[in-house]
Protein backbone atom coordinates (compact mmCIF):
# COMPACT_ATOMS: atom_id res chain seq x y z
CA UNK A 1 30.48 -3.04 40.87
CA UNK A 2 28.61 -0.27 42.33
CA UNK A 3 26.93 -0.44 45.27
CA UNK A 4 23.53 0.76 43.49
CA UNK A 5 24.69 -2.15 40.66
CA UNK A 6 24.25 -4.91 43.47
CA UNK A 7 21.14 -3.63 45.17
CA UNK A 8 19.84 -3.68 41.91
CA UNK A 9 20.95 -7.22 41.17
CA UNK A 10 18.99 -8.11 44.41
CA UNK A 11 16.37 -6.53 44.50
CA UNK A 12 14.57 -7.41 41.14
CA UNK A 13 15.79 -11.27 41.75
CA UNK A 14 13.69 -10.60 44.67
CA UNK A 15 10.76 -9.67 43.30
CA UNK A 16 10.76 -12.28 40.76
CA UNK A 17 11.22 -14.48 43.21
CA UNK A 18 7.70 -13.38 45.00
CA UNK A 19 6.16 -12.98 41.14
CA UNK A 20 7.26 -16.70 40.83
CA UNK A 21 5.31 -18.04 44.08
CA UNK A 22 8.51 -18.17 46.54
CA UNK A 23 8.13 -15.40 48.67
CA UNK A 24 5.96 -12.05 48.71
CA UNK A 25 4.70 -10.74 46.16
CA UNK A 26 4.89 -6.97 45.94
CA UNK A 27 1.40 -4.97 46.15
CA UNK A 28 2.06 -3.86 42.78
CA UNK A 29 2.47 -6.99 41.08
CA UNK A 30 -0.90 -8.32 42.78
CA UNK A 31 -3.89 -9.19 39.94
CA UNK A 32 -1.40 -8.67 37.54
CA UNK A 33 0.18 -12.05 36.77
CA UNK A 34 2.87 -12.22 34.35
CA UNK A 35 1.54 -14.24 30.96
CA UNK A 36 2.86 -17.95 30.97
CA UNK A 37 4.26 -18.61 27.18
CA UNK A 38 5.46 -21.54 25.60
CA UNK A 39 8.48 -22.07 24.91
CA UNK A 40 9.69 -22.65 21.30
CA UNK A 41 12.88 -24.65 20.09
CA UNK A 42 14.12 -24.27 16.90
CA UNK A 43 16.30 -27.13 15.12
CA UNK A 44 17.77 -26.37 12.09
CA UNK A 45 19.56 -29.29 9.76
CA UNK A 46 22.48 -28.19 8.93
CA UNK A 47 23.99 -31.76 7.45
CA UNK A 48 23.14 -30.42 3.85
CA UNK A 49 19.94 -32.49 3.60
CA UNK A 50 18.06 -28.73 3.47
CA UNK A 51 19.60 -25.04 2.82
CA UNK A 52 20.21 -24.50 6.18
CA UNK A 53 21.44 -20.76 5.72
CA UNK A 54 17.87 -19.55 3.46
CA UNK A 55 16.17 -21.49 6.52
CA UNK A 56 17.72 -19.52 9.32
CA UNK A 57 17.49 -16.28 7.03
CA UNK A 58 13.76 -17.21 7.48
CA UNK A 59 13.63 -17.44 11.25
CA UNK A 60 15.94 -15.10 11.99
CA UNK A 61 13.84 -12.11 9.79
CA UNK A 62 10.82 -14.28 12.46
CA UNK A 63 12.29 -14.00 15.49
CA UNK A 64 13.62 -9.88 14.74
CA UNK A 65 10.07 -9.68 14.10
CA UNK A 66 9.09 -10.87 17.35
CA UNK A 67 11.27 -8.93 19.23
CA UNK A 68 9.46 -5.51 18.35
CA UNK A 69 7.80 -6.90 21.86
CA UNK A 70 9.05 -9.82 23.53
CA UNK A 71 8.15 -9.04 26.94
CA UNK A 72 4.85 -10.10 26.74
CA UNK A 73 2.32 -7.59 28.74
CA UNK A 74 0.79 -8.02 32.13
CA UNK A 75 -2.65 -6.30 31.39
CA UNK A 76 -5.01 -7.10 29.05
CA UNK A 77 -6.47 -5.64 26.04
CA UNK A 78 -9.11 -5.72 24.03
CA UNK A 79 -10.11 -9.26 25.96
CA UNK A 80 -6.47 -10.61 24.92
CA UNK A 81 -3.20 -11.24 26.40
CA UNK A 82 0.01 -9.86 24.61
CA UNK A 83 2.19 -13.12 25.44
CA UNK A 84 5.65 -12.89 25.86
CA UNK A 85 8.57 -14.68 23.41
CA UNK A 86 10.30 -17.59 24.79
CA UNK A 87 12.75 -18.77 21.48
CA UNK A 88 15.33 -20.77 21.30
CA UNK A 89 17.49 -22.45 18.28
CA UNK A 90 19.93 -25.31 18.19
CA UNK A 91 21.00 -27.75 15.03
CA UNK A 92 20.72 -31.33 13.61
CA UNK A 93 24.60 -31.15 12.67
CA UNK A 94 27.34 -34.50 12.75
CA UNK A 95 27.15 -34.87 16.55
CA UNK A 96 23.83 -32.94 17.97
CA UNK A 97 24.28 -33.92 21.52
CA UNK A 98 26.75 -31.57 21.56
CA UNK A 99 25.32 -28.60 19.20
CA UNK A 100 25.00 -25.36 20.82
CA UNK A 101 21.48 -24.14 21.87
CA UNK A 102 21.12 -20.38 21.33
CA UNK A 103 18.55 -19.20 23.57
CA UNK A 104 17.60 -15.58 21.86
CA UNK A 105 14.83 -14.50 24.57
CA UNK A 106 12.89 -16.18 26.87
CA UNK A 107 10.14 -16.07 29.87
CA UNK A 108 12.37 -15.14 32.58
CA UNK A 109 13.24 -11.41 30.71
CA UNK A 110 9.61 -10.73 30.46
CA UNK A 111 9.46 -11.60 34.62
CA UNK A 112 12.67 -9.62 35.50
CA UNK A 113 11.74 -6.58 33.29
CA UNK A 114 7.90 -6.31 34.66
CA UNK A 115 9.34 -6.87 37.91
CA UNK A 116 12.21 -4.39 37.46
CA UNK A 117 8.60 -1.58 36.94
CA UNK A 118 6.46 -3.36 39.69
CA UNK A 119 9.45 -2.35 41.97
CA UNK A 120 9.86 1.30 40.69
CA UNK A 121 6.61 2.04 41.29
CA UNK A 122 4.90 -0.29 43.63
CA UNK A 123 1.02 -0.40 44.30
CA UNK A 124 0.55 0.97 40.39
CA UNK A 125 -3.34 1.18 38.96
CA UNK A 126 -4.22 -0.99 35.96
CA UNK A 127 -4.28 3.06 34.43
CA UNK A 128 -0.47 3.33 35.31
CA UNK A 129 0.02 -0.15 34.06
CA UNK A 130 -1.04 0.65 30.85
CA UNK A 131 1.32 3.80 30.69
CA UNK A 132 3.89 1.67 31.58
CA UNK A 133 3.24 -1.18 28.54
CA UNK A 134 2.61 1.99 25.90
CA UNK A 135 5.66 3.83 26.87
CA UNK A 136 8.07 1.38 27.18
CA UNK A 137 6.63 -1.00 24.71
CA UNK A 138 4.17 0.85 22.70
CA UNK A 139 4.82 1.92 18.77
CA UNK A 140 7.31 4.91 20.30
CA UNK A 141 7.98 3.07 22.94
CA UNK A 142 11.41 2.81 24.47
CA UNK A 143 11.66 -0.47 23.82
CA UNK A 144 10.90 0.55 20.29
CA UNK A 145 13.70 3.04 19.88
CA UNK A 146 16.41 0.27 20.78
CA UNK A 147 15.79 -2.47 18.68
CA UNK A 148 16.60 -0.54 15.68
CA UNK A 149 20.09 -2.22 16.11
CA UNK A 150 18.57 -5.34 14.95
CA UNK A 151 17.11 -3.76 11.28
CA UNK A 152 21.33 -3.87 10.47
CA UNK A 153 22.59 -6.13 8.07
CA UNK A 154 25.17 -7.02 11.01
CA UNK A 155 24.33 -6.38 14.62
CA UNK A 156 26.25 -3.49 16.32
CA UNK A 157 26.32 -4.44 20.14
CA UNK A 158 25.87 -1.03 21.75
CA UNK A 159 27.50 -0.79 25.39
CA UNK A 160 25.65 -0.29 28.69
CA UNK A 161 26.40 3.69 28.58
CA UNK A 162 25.50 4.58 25.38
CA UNK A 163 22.21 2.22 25.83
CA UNK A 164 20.98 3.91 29.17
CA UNK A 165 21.98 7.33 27.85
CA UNK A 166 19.68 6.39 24.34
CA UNK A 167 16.92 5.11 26.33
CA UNK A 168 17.22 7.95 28.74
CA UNK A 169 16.67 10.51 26.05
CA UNK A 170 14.06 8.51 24.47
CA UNK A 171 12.40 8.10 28.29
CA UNK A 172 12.94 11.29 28.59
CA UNK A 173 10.93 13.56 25.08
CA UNK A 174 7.94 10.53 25.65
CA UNK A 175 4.63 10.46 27.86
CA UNK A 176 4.56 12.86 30.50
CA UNK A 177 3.92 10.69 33.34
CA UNK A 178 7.44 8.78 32.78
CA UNK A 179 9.18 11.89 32.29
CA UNK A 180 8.24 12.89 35.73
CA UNK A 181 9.90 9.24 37.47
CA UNK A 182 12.66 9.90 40.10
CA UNK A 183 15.85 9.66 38.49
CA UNK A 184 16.01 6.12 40.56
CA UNK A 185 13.07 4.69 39.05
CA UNK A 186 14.46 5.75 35.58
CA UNK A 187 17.81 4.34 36.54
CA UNK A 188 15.99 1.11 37.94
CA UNK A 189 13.68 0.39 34.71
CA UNK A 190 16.38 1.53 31.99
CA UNK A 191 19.36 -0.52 33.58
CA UNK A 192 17.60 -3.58 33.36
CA UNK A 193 16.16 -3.01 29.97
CA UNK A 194 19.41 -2.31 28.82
CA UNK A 195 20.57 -5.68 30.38
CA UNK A 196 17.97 -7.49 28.10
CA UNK A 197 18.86 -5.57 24.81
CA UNK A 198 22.40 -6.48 24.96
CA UNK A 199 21.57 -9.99 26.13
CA UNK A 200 19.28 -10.52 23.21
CA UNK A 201 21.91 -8.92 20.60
CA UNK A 202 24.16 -11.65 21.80
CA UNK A 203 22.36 -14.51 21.51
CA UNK A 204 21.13 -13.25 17.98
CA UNK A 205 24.76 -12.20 16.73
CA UNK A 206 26.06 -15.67 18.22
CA UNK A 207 23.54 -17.79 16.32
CA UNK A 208 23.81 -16.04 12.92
CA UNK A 209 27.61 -16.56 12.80
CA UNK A 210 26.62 -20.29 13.26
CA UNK A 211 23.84 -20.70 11.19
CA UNK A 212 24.80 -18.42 8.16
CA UNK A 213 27.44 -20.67 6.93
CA UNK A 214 27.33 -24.49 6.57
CA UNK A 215 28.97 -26.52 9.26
CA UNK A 216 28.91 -29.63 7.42
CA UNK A 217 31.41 -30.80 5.26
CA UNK A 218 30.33 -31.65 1.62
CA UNK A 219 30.36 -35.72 1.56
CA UNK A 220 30.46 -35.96 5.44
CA UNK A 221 27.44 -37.92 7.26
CA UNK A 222 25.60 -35.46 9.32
CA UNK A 223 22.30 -36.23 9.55
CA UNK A 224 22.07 -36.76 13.63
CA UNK A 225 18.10 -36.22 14.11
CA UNK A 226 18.28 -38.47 17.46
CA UNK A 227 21.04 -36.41 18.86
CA UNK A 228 19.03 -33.23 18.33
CA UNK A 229 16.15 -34.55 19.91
CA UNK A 230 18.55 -35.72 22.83
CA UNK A 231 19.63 -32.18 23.04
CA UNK A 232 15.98 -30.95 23.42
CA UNK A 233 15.12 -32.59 26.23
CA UNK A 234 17.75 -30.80 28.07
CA UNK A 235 15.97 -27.63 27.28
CA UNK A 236 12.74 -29.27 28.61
CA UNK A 237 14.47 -30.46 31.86
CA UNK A 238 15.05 -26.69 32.95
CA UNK A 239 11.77 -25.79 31.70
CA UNK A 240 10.20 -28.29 34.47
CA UNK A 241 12.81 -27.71 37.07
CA UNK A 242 12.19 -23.79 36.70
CA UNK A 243 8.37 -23.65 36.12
CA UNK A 244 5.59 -22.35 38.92
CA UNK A 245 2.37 -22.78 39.29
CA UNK A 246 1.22 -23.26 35.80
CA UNK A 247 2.35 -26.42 33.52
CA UNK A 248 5.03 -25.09 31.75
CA UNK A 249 4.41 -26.04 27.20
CA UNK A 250 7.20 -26.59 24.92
CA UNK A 251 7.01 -26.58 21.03
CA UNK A 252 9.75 -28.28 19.25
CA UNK A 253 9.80 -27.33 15.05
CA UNK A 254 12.47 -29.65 13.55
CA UNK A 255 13.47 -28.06 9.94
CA UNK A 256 14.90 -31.71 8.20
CA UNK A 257 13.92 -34.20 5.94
CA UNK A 258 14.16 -36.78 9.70
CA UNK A 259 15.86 -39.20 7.63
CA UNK A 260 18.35 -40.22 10.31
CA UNK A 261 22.22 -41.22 9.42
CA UNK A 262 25.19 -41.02 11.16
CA UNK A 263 28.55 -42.09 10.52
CA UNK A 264 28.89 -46.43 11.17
CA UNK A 265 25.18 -46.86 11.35
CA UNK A 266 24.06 -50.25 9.94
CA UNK A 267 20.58 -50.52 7.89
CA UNK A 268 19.62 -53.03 10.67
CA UNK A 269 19.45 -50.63 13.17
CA UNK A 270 16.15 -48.87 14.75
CA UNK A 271 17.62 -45.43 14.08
CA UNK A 272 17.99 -45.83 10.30
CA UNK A 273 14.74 -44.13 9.56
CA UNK A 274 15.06 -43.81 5.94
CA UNK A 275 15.85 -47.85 5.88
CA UNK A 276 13.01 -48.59 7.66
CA UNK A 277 10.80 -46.10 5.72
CA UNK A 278 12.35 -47.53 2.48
CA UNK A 279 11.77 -51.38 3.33
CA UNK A 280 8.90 -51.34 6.68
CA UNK A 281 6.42 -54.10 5.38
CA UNK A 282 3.77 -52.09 7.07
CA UNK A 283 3.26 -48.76 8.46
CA UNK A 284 2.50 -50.28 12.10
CA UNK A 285 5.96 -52.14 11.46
CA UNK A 286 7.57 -48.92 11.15
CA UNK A 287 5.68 -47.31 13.72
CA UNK A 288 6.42 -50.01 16.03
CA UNK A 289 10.29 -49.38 15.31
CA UNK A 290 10.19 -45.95 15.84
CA UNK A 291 9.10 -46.54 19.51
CA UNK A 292 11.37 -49.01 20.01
CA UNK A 293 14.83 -46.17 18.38
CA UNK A 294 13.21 -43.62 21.29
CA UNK A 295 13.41 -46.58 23.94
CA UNK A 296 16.99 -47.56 22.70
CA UNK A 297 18.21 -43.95 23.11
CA UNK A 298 16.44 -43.44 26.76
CA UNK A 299 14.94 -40.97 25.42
CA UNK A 300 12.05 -38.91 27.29
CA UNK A 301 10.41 -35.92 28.11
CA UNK A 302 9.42 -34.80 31.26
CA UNK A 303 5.99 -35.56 31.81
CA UNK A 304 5.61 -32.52 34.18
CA UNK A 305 5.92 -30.17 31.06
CA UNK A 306 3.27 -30.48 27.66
CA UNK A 307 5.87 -31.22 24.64
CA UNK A 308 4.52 -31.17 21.18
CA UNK A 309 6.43 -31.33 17.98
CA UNK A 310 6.24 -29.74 14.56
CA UNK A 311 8.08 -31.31 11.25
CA UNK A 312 8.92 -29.27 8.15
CA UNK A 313 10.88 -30.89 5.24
CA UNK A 314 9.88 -34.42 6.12
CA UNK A 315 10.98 -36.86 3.53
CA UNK A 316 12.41 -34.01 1.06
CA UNK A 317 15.63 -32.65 0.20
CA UNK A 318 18.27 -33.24 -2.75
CA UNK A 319 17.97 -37.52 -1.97
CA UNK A 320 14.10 -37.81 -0.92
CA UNK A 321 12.53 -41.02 -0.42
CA UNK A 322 9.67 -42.16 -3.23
CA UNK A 323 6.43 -40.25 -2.41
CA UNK A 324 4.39 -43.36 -1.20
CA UNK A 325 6.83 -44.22 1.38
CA UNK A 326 6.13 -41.02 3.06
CA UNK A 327 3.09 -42.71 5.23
CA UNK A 328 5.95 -44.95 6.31
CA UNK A 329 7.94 -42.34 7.34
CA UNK A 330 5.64 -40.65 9.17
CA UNK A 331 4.41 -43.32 11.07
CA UNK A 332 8.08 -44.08 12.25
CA UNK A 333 8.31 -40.99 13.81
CA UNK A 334 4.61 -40.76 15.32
CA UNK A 335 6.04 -43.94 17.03
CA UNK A 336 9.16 -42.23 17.96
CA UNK A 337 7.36 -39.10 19.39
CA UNK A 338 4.66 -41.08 21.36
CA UNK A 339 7.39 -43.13 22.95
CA UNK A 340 9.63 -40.24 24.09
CA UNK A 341 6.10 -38.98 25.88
CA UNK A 342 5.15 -36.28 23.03
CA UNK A 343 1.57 -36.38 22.84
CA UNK A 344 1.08 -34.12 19.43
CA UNK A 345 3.39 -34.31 16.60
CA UNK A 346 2.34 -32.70 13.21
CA UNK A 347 3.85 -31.22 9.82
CA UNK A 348 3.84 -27.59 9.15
CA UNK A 349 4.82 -25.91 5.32
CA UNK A 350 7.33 -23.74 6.54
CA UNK A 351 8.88 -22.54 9.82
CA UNK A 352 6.51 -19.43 10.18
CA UNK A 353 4.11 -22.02 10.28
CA UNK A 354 5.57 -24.00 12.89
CA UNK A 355 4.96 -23.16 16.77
CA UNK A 356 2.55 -20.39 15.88
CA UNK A 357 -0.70 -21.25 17.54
């Protein structure tokens, strides 16, 4: 590693250190806060209950589309706030405790590359500000240039040279005013863009090798909903121990019909959410017994962080249960979701729906 590699290392971990409250922040980075976003996690049910593969063709064509500019922007326009993309994906599969969680972008790149340009040029005008958010992220952006790798049927992973030198030339025919940066500050900027880029392609070429094909055997019991939600609050445990000054929010879409069933379960037992949707006597019954599957589990969400949940599929899929025992369904998990200290917990029509406002 060179010795420019490492003082770049430390130097932007630095600065997002003093962006992030624990230390100086630079005199370019002052008024101009880095937007807070919240986080999104993604499960996809993958047991067979829902087409799994057309569902992550869905998100996947969502989250490309959100990647046109996932940094977020530090100035605003127009009286808004471009916020930046925080996504990440993980499955309801036979054992979801243990299913991978794919995180494709999140808050942290929009702090390190903002703080990667507050360092190149410190003590920058809102004016420069906006030069830097047009050219680097603008329609012919830099940014814009790169992510044509992700319009590919199947993502080509370019390598750190032949990113830097495509960014470079890109840098290089744009707006005047970034033409004329030191080579340094060029070097600075572009590294760590570059860094995100082939992060990103990563994450996204990792998670479409999972999610394109089944991973659930035909006949085999798959349907783990609790383990997924398990798995979640793992993601929301790092969200509290990382977060600064402002309350860090995390949106949770589940894509499943949350009828529960794993392999051994008995139709006694408080997990069996289709049983108890099926045979509840009442819909406080079965709300009552959804609280008490969250207890059983231990599980809970950190109360430090605002969690709120959004089903699609409920109650559907190739062996639904009978329309009017949705209510009963519902209420289960509204039980489940209150208990496990979720405050909001809705239905959406589709996953483009989900997490969007």
């Amino acid at each position: 590693m060179t010795k420019w590699r490492r003082t770049l290392i430390i130097s932007v971990a630095n600065l997002v250190l003093g962006l992030l409250g624990f230390g100086g922040t630079p005199a370019g980075a002052q008024g101009i806060p880095i937007p807070e976003a919240e986080s999104n996690l993604f499960i996809l049910d993958v047991s067979g209950s829902v087409n799994s593969a057309e569902l992550w063709k869905s998100l996947k064509n969502s989250i490309i589309s959100k990647l046109e500019q996932p940094f977020g922007s530090p100035i605003t326009k127009d009286g808004k706030r471009r916020l930046p993309v925080d996504v990440s994906v993980t499955s309801v599969s036979k054992n979801s405790a243990n299913s991978p969680i794919f995180t494709i972008v999140d808050r942290k790149d929009s702090k390190e590359i903002w703080g990667a340009i507050a360092l190149a040029y410190p003590s920058s005008s809102k004016a420069r500000w906006e030069k830097f958010d047009s050219g680097f992220f603008g329609d012919k952006g830099v940014w814009t240039d790169l992510i044509e790798i992700f319009e590919q049927p199947n993502i080509v992973i370019p390598s750190s040279a032949s990113c830097n030198k495509s960014a470079l030339a890109k840098l290089n025919g744009g707006d005047p005013f970034l033409q004329r940066a030191k080579a340094d500050q060029k070097k600075l900027i572009l590294g760590v863009m570059c860094e995100k880029l082939i992060k990103i392609a990563k994450n996204l070429q990792s998670a479409d090798a999972y999610f394109s094909k089944p991973t659930c055997k035909k006949g085999d019991i798959c349907s783990d909903i609790t383990g997924a939600i398990y798995r979640s609050t793992s993601l929301a445990e790092d969200l509290a121990r990382t977060s600064d000054k402002i309350k860090p929010a995390l949106c949770i879409a589940i894509a499943s019909d949350m009828l529960h069933e794993s392999k051994g379960m008995l139709k006694s037992s408080n997990l069996n959410s289709k049983n108890i949707a099926e045979t509840a006597a009442t819909v406080k019954i079965a709300q009552d017994l959804g609280s008490k599957a969250a207890e059983s589990v231990g599980i809970k969400f950190p109360t430090s962080i605002t969690t709120r949940v959004v089903m699609v599929g409920i109650g559907s899929g190739p062996t639904p249960i009978a329309l009017e025992r949705n209510s009963f369904l519902l209420a289960y998990w509204e039980g489940f979701w209150t208990s496990a200290g979720v405050k909001v917990s809705n239905q959406a029509k589709s996953l483009n729906q989900a997490c969007s406002n």
